[in-house]
Protein backbone atom coordinates (compact mmCIF):
# COMPACT_ATOMS: atom_id res chain seq x y z
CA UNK A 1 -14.11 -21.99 7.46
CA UNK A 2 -12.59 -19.15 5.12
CA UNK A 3 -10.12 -20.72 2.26
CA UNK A 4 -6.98 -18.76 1.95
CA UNK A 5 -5.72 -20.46 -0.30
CA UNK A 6 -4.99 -17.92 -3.38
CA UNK A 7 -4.39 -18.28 -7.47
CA UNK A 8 -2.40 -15.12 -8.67
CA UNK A 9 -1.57 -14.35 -11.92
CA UNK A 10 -1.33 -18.35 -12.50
CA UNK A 11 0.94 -19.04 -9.23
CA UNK A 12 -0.89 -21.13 -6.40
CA UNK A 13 -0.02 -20.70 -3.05
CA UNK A 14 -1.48 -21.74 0.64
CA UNK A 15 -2.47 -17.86 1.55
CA UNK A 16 -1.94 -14.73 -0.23
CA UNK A 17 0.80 -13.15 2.08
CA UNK A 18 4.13 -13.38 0.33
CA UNK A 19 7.61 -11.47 1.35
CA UNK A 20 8.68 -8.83 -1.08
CA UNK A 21 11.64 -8.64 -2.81
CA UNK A 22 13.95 -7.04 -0.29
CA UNK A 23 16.49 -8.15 2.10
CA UNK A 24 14.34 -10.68 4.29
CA UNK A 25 14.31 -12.88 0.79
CA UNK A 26 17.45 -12.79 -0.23
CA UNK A 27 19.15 -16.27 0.70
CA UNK A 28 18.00 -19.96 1.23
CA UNK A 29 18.55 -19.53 5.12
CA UNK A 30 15.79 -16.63 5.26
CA UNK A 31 13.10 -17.86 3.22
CA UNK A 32 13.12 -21.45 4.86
CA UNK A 33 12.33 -19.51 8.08
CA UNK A 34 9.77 -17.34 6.08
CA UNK A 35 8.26 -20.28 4.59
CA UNK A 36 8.59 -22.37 8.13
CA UNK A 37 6.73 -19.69 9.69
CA UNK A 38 3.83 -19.83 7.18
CA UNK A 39 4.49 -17.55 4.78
CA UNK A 40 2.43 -18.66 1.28
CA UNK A 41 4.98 -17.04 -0.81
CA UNK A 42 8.38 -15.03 -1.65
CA UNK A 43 9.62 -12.48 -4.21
CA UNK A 44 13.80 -13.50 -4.57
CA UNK A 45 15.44 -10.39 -3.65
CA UNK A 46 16.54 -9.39 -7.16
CA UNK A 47 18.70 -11.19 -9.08
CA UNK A 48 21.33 -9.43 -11.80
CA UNK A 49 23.27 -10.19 -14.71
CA UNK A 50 26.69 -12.59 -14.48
CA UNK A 51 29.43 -9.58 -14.78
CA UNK A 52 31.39 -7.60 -11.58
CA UNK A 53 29.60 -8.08 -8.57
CA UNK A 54 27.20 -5.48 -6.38
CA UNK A 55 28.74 -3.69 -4.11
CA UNK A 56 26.69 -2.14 -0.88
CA UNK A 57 28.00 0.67 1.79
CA UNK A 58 29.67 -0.99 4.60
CA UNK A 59 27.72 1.37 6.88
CA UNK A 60 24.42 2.52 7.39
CA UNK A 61 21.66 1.27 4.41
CA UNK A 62 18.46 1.76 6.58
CA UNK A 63 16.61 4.77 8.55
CA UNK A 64 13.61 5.34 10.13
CA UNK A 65 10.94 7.81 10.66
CA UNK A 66 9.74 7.06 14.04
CA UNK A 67 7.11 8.02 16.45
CA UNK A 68 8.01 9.44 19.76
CA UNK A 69 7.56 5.75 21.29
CA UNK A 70 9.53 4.59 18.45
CA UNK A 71 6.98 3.28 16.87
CA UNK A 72 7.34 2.74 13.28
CA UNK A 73 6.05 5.52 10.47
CA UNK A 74 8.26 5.11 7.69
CA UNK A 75 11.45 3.49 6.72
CA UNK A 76 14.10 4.07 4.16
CA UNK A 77 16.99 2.12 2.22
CA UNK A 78 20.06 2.87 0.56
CA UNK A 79 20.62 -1.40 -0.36
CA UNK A 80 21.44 -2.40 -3.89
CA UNK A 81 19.86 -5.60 -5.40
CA UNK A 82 21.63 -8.72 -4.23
CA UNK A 83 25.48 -8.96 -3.83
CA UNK A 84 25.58 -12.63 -4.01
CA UNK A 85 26.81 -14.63 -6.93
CA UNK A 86 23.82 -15.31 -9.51
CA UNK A 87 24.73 -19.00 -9.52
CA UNK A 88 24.73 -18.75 -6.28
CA UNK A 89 21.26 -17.54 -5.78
CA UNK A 90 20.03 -19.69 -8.48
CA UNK A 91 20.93 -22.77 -6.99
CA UNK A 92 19.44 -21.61 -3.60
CA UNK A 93 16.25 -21.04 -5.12
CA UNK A 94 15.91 -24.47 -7.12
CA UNK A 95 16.82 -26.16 -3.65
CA UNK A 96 14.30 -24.13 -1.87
CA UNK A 97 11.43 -24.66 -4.30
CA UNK A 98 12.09 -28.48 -4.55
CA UNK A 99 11.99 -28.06 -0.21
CA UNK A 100 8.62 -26.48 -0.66
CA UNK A 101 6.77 -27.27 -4.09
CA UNK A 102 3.43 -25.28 -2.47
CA UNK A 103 4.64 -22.22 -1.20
CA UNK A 104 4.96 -19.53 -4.22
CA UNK A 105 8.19 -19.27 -5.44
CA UNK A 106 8.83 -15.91 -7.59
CA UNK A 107 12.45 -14.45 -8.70
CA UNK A 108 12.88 -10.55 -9.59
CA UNK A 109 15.48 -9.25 -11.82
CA UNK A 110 17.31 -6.35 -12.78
CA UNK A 111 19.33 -6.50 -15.70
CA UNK A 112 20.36 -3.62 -18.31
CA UNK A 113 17.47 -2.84 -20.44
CA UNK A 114 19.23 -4.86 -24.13
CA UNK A 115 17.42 -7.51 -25.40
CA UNK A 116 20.19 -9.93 -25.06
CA UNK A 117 20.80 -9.51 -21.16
CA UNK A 118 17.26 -10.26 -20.77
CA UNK A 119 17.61 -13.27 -22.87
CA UNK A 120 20.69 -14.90 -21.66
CA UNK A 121 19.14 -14.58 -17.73
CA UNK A 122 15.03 -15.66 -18.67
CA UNK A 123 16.19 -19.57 -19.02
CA UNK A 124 18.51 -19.42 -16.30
CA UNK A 125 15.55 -18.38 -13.84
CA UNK A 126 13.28 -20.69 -14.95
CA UNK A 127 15.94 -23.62 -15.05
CA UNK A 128 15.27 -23.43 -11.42
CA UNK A 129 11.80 -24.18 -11.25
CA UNK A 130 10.23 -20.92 -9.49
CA UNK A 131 6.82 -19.96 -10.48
CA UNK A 132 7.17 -16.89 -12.09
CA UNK A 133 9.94 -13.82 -12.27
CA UNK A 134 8.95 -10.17 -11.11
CA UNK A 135 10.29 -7.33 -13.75
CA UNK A 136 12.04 -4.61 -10.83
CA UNK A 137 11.17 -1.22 -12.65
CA UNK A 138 10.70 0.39 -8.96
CA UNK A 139 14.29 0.35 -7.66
CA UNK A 140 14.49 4.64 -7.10
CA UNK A 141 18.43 4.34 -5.64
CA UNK A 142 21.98 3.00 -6.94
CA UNK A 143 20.93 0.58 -9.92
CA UNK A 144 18.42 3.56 -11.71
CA UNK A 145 21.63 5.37 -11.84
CA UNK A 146 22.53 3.04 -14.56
CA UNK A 147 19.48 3.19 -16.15
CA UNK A 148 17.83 0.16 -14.76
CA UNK A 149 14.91 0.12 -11.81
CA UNK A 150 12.81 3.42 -12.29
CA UNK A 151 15.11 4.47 -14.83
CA UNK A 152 13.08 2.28 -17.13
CA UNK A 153 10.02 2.54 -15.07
CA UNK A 154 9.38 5.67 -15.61
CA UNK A 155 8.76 5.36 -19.38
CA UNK A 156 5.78 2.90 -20.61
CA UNK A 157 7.72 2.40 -23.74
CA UNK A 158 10.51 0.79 -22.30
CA UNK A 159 8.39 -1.16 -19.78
CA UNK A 160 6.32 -2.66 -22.68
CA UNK A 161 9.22 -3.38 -24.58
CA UNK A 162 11.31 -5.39 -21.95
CA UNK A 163 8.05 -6.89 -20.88
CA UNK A 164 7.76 -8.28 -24.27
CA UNK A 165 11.16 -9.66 -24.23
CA UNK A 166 10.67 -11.66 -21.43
CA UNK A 167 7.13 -13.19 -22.64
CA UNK A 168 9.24 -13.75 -25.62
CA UNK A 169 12.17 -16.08 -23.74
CA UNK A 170 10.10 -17.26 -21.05
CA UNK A 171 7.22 -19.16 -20.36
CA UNK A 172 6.87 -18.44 -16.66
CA UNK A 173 4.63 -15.98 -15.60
CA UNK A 174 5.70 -12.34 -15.62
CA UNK A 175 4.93 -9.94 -12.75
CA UNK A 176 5.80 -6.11 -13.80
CA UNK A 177 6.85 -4.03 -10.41
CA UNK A 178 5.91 -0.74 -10.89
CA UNK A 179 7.80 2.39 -9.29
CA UNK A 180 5.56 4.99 -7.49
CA UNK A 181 7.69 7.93 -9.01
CA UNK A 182 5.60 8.79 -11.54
CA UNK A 183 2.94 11.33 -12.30
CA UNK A 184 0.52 8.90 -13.79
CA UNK A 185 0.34 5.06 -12.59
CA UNK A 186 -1.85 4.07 -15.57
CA UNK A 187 0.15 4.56 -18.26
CA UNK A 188 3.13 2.13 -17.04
CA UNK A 189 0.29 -0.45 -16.09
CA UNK A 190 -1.23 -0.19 -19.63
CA UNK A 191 1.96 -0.38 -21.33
CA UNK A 192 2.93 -3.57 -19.04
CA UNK A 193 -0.64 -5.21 -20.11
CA UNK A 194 -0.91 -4.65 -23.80
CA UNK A 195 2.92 -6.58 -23.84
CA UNK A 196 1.59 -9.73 -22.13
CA UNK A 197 2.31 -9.21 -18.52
CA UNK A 198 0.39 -11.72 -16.39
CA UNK A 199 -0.04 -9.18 -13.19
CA UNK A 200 1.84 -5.88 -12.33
CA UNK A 201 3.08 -5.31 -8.84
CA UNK A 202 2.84 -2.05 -6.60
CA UNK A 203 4.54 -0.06 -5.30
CA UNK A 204 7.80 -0.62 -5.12
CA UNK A 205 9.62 2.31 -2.72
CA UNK A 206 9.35 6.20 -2.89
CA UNK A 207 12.32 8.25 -3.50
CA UNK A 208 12.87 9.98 -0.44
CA UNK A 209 15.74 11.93 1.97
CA UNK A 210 14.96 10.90 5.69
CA UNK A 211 16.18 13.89 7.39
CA UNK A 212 19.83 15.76 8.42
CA UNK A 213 21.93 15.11 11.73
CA UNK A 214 21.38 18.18 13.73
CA UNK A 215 25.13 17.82 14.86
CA UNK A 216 26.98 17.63 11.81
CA UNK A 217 24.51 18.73 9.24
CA UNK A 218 25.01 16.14 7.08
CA UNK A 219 22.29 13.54 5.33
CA UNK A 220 20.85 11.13 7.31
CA UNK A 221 21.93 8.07 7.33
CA UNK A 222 25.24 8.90 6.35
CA UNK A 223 28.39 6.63 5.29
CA UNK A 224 31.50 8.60 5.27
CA UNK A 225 29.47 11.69 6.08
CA UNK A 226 27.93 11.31 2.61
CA UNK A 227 24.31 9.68 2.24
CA UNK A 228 22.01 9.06 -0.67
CA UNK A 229 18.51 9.39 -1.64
CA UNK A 230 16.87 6.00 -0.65
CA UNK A 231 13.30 4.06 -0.95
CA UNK A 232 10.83 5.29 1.62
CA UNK A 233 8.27 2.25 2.68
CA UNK A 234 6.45 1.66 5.66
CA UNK A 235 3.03 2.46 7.20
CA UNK A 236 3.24 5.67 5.87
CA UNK A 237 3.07 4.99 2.19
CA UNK A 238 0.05 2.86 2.68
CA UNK A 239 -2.59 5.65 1.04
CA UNK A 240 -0.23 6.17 -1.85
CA UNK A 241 -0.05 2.58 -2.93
CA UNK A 242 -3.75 2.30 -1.91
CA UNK A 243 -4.47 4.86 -4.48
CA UNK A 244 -2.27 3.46 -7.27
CA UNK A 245 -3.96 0.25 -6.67
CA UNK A 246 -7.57 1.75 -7.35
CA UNK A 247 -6.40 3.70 -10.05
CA UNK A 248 -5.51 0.40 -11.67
CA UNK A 249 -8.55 -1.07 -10.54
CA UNK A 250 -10.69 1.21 -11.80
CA UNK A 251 -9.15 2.61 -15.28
CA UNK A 252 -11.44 1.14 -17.99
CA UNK A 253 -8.29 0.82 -20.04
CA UNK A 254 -6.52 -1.67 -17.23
CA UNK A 255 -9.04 -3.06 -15.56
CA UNK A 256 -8.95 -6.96 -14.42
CA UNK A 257 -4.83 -6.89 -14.91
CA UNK A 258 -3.97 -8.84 -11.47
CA UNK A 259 -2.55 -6.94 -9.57
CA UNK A 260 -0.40 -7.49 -6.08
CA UNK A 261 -0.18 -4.98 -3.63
CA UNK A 262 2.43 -3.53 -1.95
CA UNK A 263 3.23 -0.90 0.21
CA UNK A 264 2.74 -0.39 4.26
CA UNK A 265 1.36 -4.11 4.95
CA UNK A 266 1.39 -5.37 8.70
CA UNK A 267 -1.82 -6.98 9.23
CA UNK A 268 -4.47 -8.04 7.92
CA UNK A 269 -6.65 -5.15 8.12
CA UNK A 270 -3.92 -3.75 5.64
CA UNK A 271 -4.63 -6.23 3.34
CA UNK A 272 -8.09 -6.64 3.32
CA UNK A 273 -7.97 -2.56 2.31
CA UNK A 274 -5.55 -3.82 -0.46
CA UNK A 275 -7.47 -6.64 -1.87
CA UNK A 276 -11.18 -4.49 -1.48
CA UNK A 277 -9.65 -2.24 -3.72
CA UNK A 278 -8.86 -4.68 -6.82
CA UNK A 279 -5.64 -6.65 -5.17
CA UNK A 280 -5.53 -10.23 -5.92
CA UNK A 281 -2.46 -11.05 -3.23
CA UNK A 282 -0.12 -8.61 -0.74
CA UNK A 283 3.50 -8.16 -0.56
CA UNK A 284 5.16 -7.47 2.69
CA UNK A 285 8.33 -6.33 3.31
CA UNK A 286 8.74 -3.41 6.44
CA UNK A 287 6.49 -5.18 8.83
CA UNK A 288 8.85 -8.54 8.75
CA UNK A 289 11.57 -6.32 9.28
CA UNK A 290 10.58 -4.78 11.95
CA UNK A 291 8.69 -7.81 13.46
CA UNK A 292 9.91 -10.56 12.35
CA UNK A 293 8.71 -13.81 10.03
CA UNK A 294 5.98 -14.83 12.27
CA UNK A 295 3.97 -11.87 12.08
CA UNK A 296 2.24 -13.83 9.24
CA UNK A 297 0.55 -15.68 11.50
CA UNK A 298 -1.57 -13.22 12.81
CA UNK A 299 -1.98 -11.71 9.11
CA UNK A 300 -3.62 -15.03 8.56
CA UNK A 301 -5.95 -15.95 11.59
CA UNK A 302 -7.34 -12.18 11.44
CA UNK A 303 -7.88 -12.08 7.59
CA UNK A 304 -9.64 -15.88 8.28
CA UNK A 305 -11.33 -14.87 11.36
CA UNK A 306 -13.08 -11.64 8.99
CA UNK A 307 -14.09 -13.34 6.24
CA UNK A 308 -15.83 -16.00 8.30
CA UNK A 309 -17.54 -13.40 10.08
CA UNK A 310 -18.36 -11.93 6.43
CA UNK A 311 -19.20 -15.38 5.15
CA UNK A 312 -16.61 -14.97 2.59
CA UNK A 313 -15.42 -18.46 1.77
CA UNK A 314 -12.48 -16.86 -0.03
CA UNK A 315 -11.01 -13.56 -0.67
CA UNK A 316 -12.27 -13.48 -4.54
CA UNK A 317 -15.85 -13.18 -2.48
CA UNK A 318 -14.62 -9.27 -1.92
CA UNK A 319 -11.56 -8.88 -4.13
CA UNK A 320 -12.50 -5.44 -5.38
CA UNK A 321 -15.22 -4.74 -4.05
CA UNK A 322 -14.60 -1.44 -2.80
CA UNK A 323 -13.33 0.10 -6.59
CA UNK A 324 -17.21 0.60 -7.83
CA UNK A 325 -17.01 3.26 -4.81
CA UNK A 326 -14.16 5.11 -5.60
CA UNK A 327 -14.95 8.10 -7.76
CA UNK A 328 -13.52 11.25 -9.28
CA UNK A 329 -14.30 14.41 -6.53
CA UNK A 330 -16.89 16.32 -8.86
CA UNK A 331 -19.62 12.80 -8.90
CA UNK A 332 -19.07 13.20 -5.02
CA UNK A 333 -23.39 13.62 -3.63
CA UNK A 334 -23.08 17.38 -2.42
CA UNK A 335 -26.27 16.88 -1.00
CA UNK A 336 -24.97 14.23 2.27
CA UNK A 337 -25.08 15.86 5.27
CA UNK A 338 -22.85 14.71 7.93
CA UNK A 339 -22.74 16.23 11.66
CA UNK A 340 -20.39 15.38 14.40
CA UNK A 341 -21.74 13.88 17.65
CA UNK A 342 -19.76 13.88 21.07
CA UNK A 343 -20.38 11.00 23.49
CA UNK A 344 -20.40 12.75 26.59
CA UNK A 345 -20.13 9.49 28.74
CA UNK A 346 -16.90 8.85 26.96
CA UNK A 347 -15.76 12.63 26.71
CA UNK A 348 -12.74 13.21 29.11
CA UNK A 349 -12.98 16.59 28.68
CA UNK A 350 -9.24 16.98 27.47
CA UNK A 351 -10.62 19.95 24.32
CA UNK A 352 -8.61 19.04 21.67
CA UNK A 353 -12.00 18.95 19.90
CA UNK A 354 -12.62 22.49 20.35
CA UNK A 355 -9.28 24.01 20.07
CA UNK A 356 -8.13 22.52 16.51
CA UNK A 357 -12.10 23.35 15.14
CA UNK A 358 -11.78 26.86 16.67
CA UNK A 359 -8.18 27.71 15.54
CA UNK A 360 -8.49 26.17 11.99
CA UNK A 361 -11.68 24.92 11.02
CA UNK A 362 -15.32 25.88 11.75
CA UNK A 363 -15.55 27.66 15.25
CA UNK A 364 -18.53 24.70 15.44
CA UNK A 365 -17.64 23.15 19.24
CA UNK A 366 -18.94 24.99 22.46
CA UNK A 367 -16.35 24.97 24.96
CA UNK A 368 -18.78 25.78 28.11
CA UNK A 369 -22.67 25.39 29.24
CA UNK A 370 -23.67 26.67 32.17
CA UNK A 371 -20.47 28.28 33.01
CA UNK A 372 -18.53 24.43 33.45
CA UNK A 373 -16.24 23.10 30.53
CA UNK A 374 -18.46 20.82 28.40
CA UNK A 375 -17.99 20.17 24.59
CA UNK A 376 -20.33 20.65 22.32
CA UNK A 377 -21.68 20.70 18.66
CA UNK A 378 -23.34 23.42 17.08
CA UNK A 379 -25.30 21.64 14.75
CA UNK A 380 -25.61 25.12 12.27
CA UNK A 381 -21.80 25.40 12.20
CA UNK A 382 -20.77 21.93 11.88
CA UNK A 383 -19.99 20.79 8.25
CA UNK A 384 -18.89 17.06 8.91
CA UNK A 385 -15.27 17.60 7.96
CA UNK A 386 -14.05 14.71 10.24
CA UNK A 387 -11.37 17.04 11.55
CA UNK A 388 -12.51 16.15 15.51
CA UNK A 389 -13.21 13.04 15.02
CA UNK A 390 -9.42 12.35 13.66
CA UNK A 391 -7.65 13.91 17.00
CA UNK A 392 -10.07 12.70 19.87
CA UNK A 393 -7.80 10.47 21.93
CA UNK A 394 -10.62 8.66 22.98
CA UNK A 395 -11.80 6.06 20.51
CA UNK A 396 -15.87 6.24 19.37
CA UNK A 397 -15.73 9.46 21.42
CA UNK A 398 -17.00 11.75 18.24
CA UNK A 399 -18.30 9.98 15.57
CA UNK A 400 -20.09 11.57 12.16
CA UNK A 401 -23.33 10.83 11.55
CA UNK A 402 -24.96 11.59 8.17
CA UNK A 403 -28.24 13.24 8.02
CA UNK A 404 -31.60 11.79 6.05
CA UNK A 405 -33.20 14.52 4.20
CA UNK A 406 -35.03 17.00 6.70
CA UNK A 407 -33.58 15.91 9.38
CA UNK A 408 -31.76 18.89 11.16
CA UNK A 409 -30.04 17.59 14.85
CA UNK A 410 -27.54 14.27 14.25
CA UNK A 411 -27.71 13.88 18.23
CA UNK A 412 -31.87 13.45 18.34
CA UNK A 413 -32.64 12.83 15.23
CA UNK A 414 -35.32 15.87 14.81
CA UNK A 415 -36.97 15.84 11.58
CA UNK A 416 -38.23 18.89 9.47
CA UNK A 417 -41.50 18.44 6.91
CA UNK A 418 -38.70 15.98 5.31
CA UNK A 419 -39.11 16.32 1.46
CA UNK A 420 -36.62 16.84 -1.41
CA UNK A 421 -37.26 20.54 -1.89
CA UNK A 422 -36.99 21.20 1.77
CA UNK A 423 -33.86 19.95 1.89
CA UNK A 424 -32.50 21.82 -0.84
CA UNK A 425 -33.53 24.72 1.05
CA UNK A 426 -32.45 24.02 4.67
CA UNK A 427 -29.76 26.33 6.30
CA UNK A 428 -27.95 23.05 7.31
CA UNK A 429 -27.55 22.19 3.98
CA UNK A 430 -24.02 23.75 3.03
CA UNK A 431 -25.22 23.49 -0.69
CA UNK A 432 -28.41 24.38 -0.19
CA UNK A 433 -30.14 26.81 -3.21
CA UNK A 434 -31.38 30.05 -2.67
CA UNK A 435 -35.16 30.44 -1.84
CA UNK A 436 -36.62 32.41 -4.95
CA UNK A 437 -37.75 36.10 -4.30
């Protein structure tokens, strides 16, 4: 039986599903119900300084790009960090940590960016007894307009020097949230690890606009008939976040900094892309929103039921194993050959195939044989671009199959005189070298 059991940046907890900092983790009630449902960690929602308290829009804070069945695609916020007291929250969290010394127990903060407000908060925190405090350089909306969240998260300079501060005051372990709005995720992540951060987190939410009311041409969501630029999440910005992740991953110059990811999770096939790709645990926020605690549950018995069928006794067994395969595009093998193939038992003839490959791509699908609609490859055309294969309703339907050297029909498998300098050669080789005069 697979072990979920998972040991980030010093922090045990049962499985490595945790709840993001974000509304769902902002008060005792919530995480009991997270951590009842089986949850093997939280993120506090962020915690600031003592001083006049947050104050949130008494309207609209959320909105939603949405399929036409309302599916989820992307979702957006306008909500500050935590309006509650900070006493208040920190005597929530040491009663909830003493209520569940295994699950993972992390508080983020937000404070202004002076070494003293970092100071006067770090023993506070860990007074409590949580496991470790999450740095919030992400927040794109409301506090980076006074210069905290990605306000300091988009310099390295600043990140390494507050992350200093707090190995300085603290002894917990210190998670460094990264924000996404940046040209160049490396260069916050080194900045975070050569100041002593334990792990860096990623990524926290996109700045984003979700759209204007078509009646009253105003921003959408709107309070007031005003709105704001908010943090885009979701499904969506799964490939973003996947790529900051590798980039980590990968980067001589930060490789084997922990690293939790974040961004689009809502099952486990999310997070086994997340932890291939260099992630030690996953942060969830949309999915629980949308779903609701228990959603963990299935997280957990797939991610399990995948790694037994792997033989992966834990998820250090493939942590990262898919980084070694993630290159820059010019050490891509121009020499792979890869050809579409149509199942025609499975084809329902519906030609989305050949209308999107003959309006935009490679004019390589046959639309008739014999005078009756019937799809088709033409194997001399077809350069493997995946285009078909992406908008066939029918799943398995196309697939691409790549080509051994010589051979020149994906659907039989004919073979040429199958040697290195007849493949350079072939006409169905898209970089293949002129033959000399």
């Amino acid at each position: 039986m697979a072990d979920l059991t998972n040991h980030f940046a010093g922090i045990k907890s049962p499985n490595p599903f945790w709840l993001a900092s974000a509304p769902p983790t902002d008060k005792a009630y919530n995480v009991h119900r997270a951590f009842e449902a089986g949850w093997g960690g939280v993120v506090w929602k962020t915690l600031g300084e003592e001083g006049p308290p947050i104050v949130n829009v008494n309207g609209p804070r959320y909105g939603a790009l949405l399929t036409p069945d309302r599916r989820m695609l992307g979702f957006n916020n306008i909500e500050l960090i935590t309006d509650r007291p900070l006493q208040l929250n920190l005597q929530e969290i040491r009663e909830v940590k003493r209520a569940w010394p295994d699950r993972a127990l992390v508080v983020s903060l937000m404070v202004p960016c002076t070494e003293q407000a970092w100071k006067d908060i770090l023993p506070m925190v860990e007074d409590t007894g949580c496991d470790g405090v999450e740095l919030n350089f992400g927040c794109p909306h409301g506090m980076s307009e006074r210069g905290m969240g990605s306000a300091v998260g988009q310099v390295p300079e600043y990140i390494g020097m507050v992350t200093a501060w707090c190995k300085q005051y603290s002894k917990l372990p210190v998670i460094v949230k990264l924000t996404p709005n940046i040209t160049d995720i490396r260069k916050p992540a080194l900045a975070a690890k050569q100041n002593g951060a334990d792990a860096v987190s990623l990524i926290n939410t996109i700045n984003s606009i979700m759209g204007v009311d078509p009646a009253t041409l105003a921003i959408s969501p709107s309070t007031g008939g005003k709105g704001s630029h908010g943090g885009y999440c979701g499904p969506a910005v799964k490939p973003i976040a996947l790529n900051m992740v590798a980039e980590i991953a990968r980067s001589p110059d930060t490789a084997g900094l922990p690293i939790s990811g974040i961004g689009g999770i809502g099952s486990w096939r999310d997070a086994l892309d997340f932890i291939a790709l260099g992630a030690g645990n996953v942060q969830v926020c949309t999915a629980a929103m949308v779903y609701g605690f228990k959603i963990v549950q299935e997280m957990s018995d797939g991610l399990s039921n995948y790694m037994d069928d792997m033989g992966f006794k834990t998820t250090e067994d493939f942590r990262g194993r898919a980084v070694p395969t993630v290159t820059d595009w010019q050490y891509l093998n121009l020499n792979a050959i890869s050809k579409a193939v149509i199942d025609q038992d499975k084809c329902i003839q519906c030609g989305r195939c050949h209308i999107v490959c003959e309006d935009t791509s490679h004019q390589a699908i046959t639309a008739t044989l014999d005078g009756q609609r019937h799809f088709e490859v033409k194997e001399d055309e077809c350069v493997g671009c995946n285009l078909c294969v992406t908008v066939c309703p029918v799943p398995e339907c196309i697939t691409l199959r790549t080509l051994a050297p010589g051979e020149v029909d994906a659907r039989t498998g004919a073979v040429v005189s199958a040697t290195a300098a007849d493949w350079t050669t072939h006409p169905n080789n898209p970089m293949r070298k002129p033959v000399p005069a």
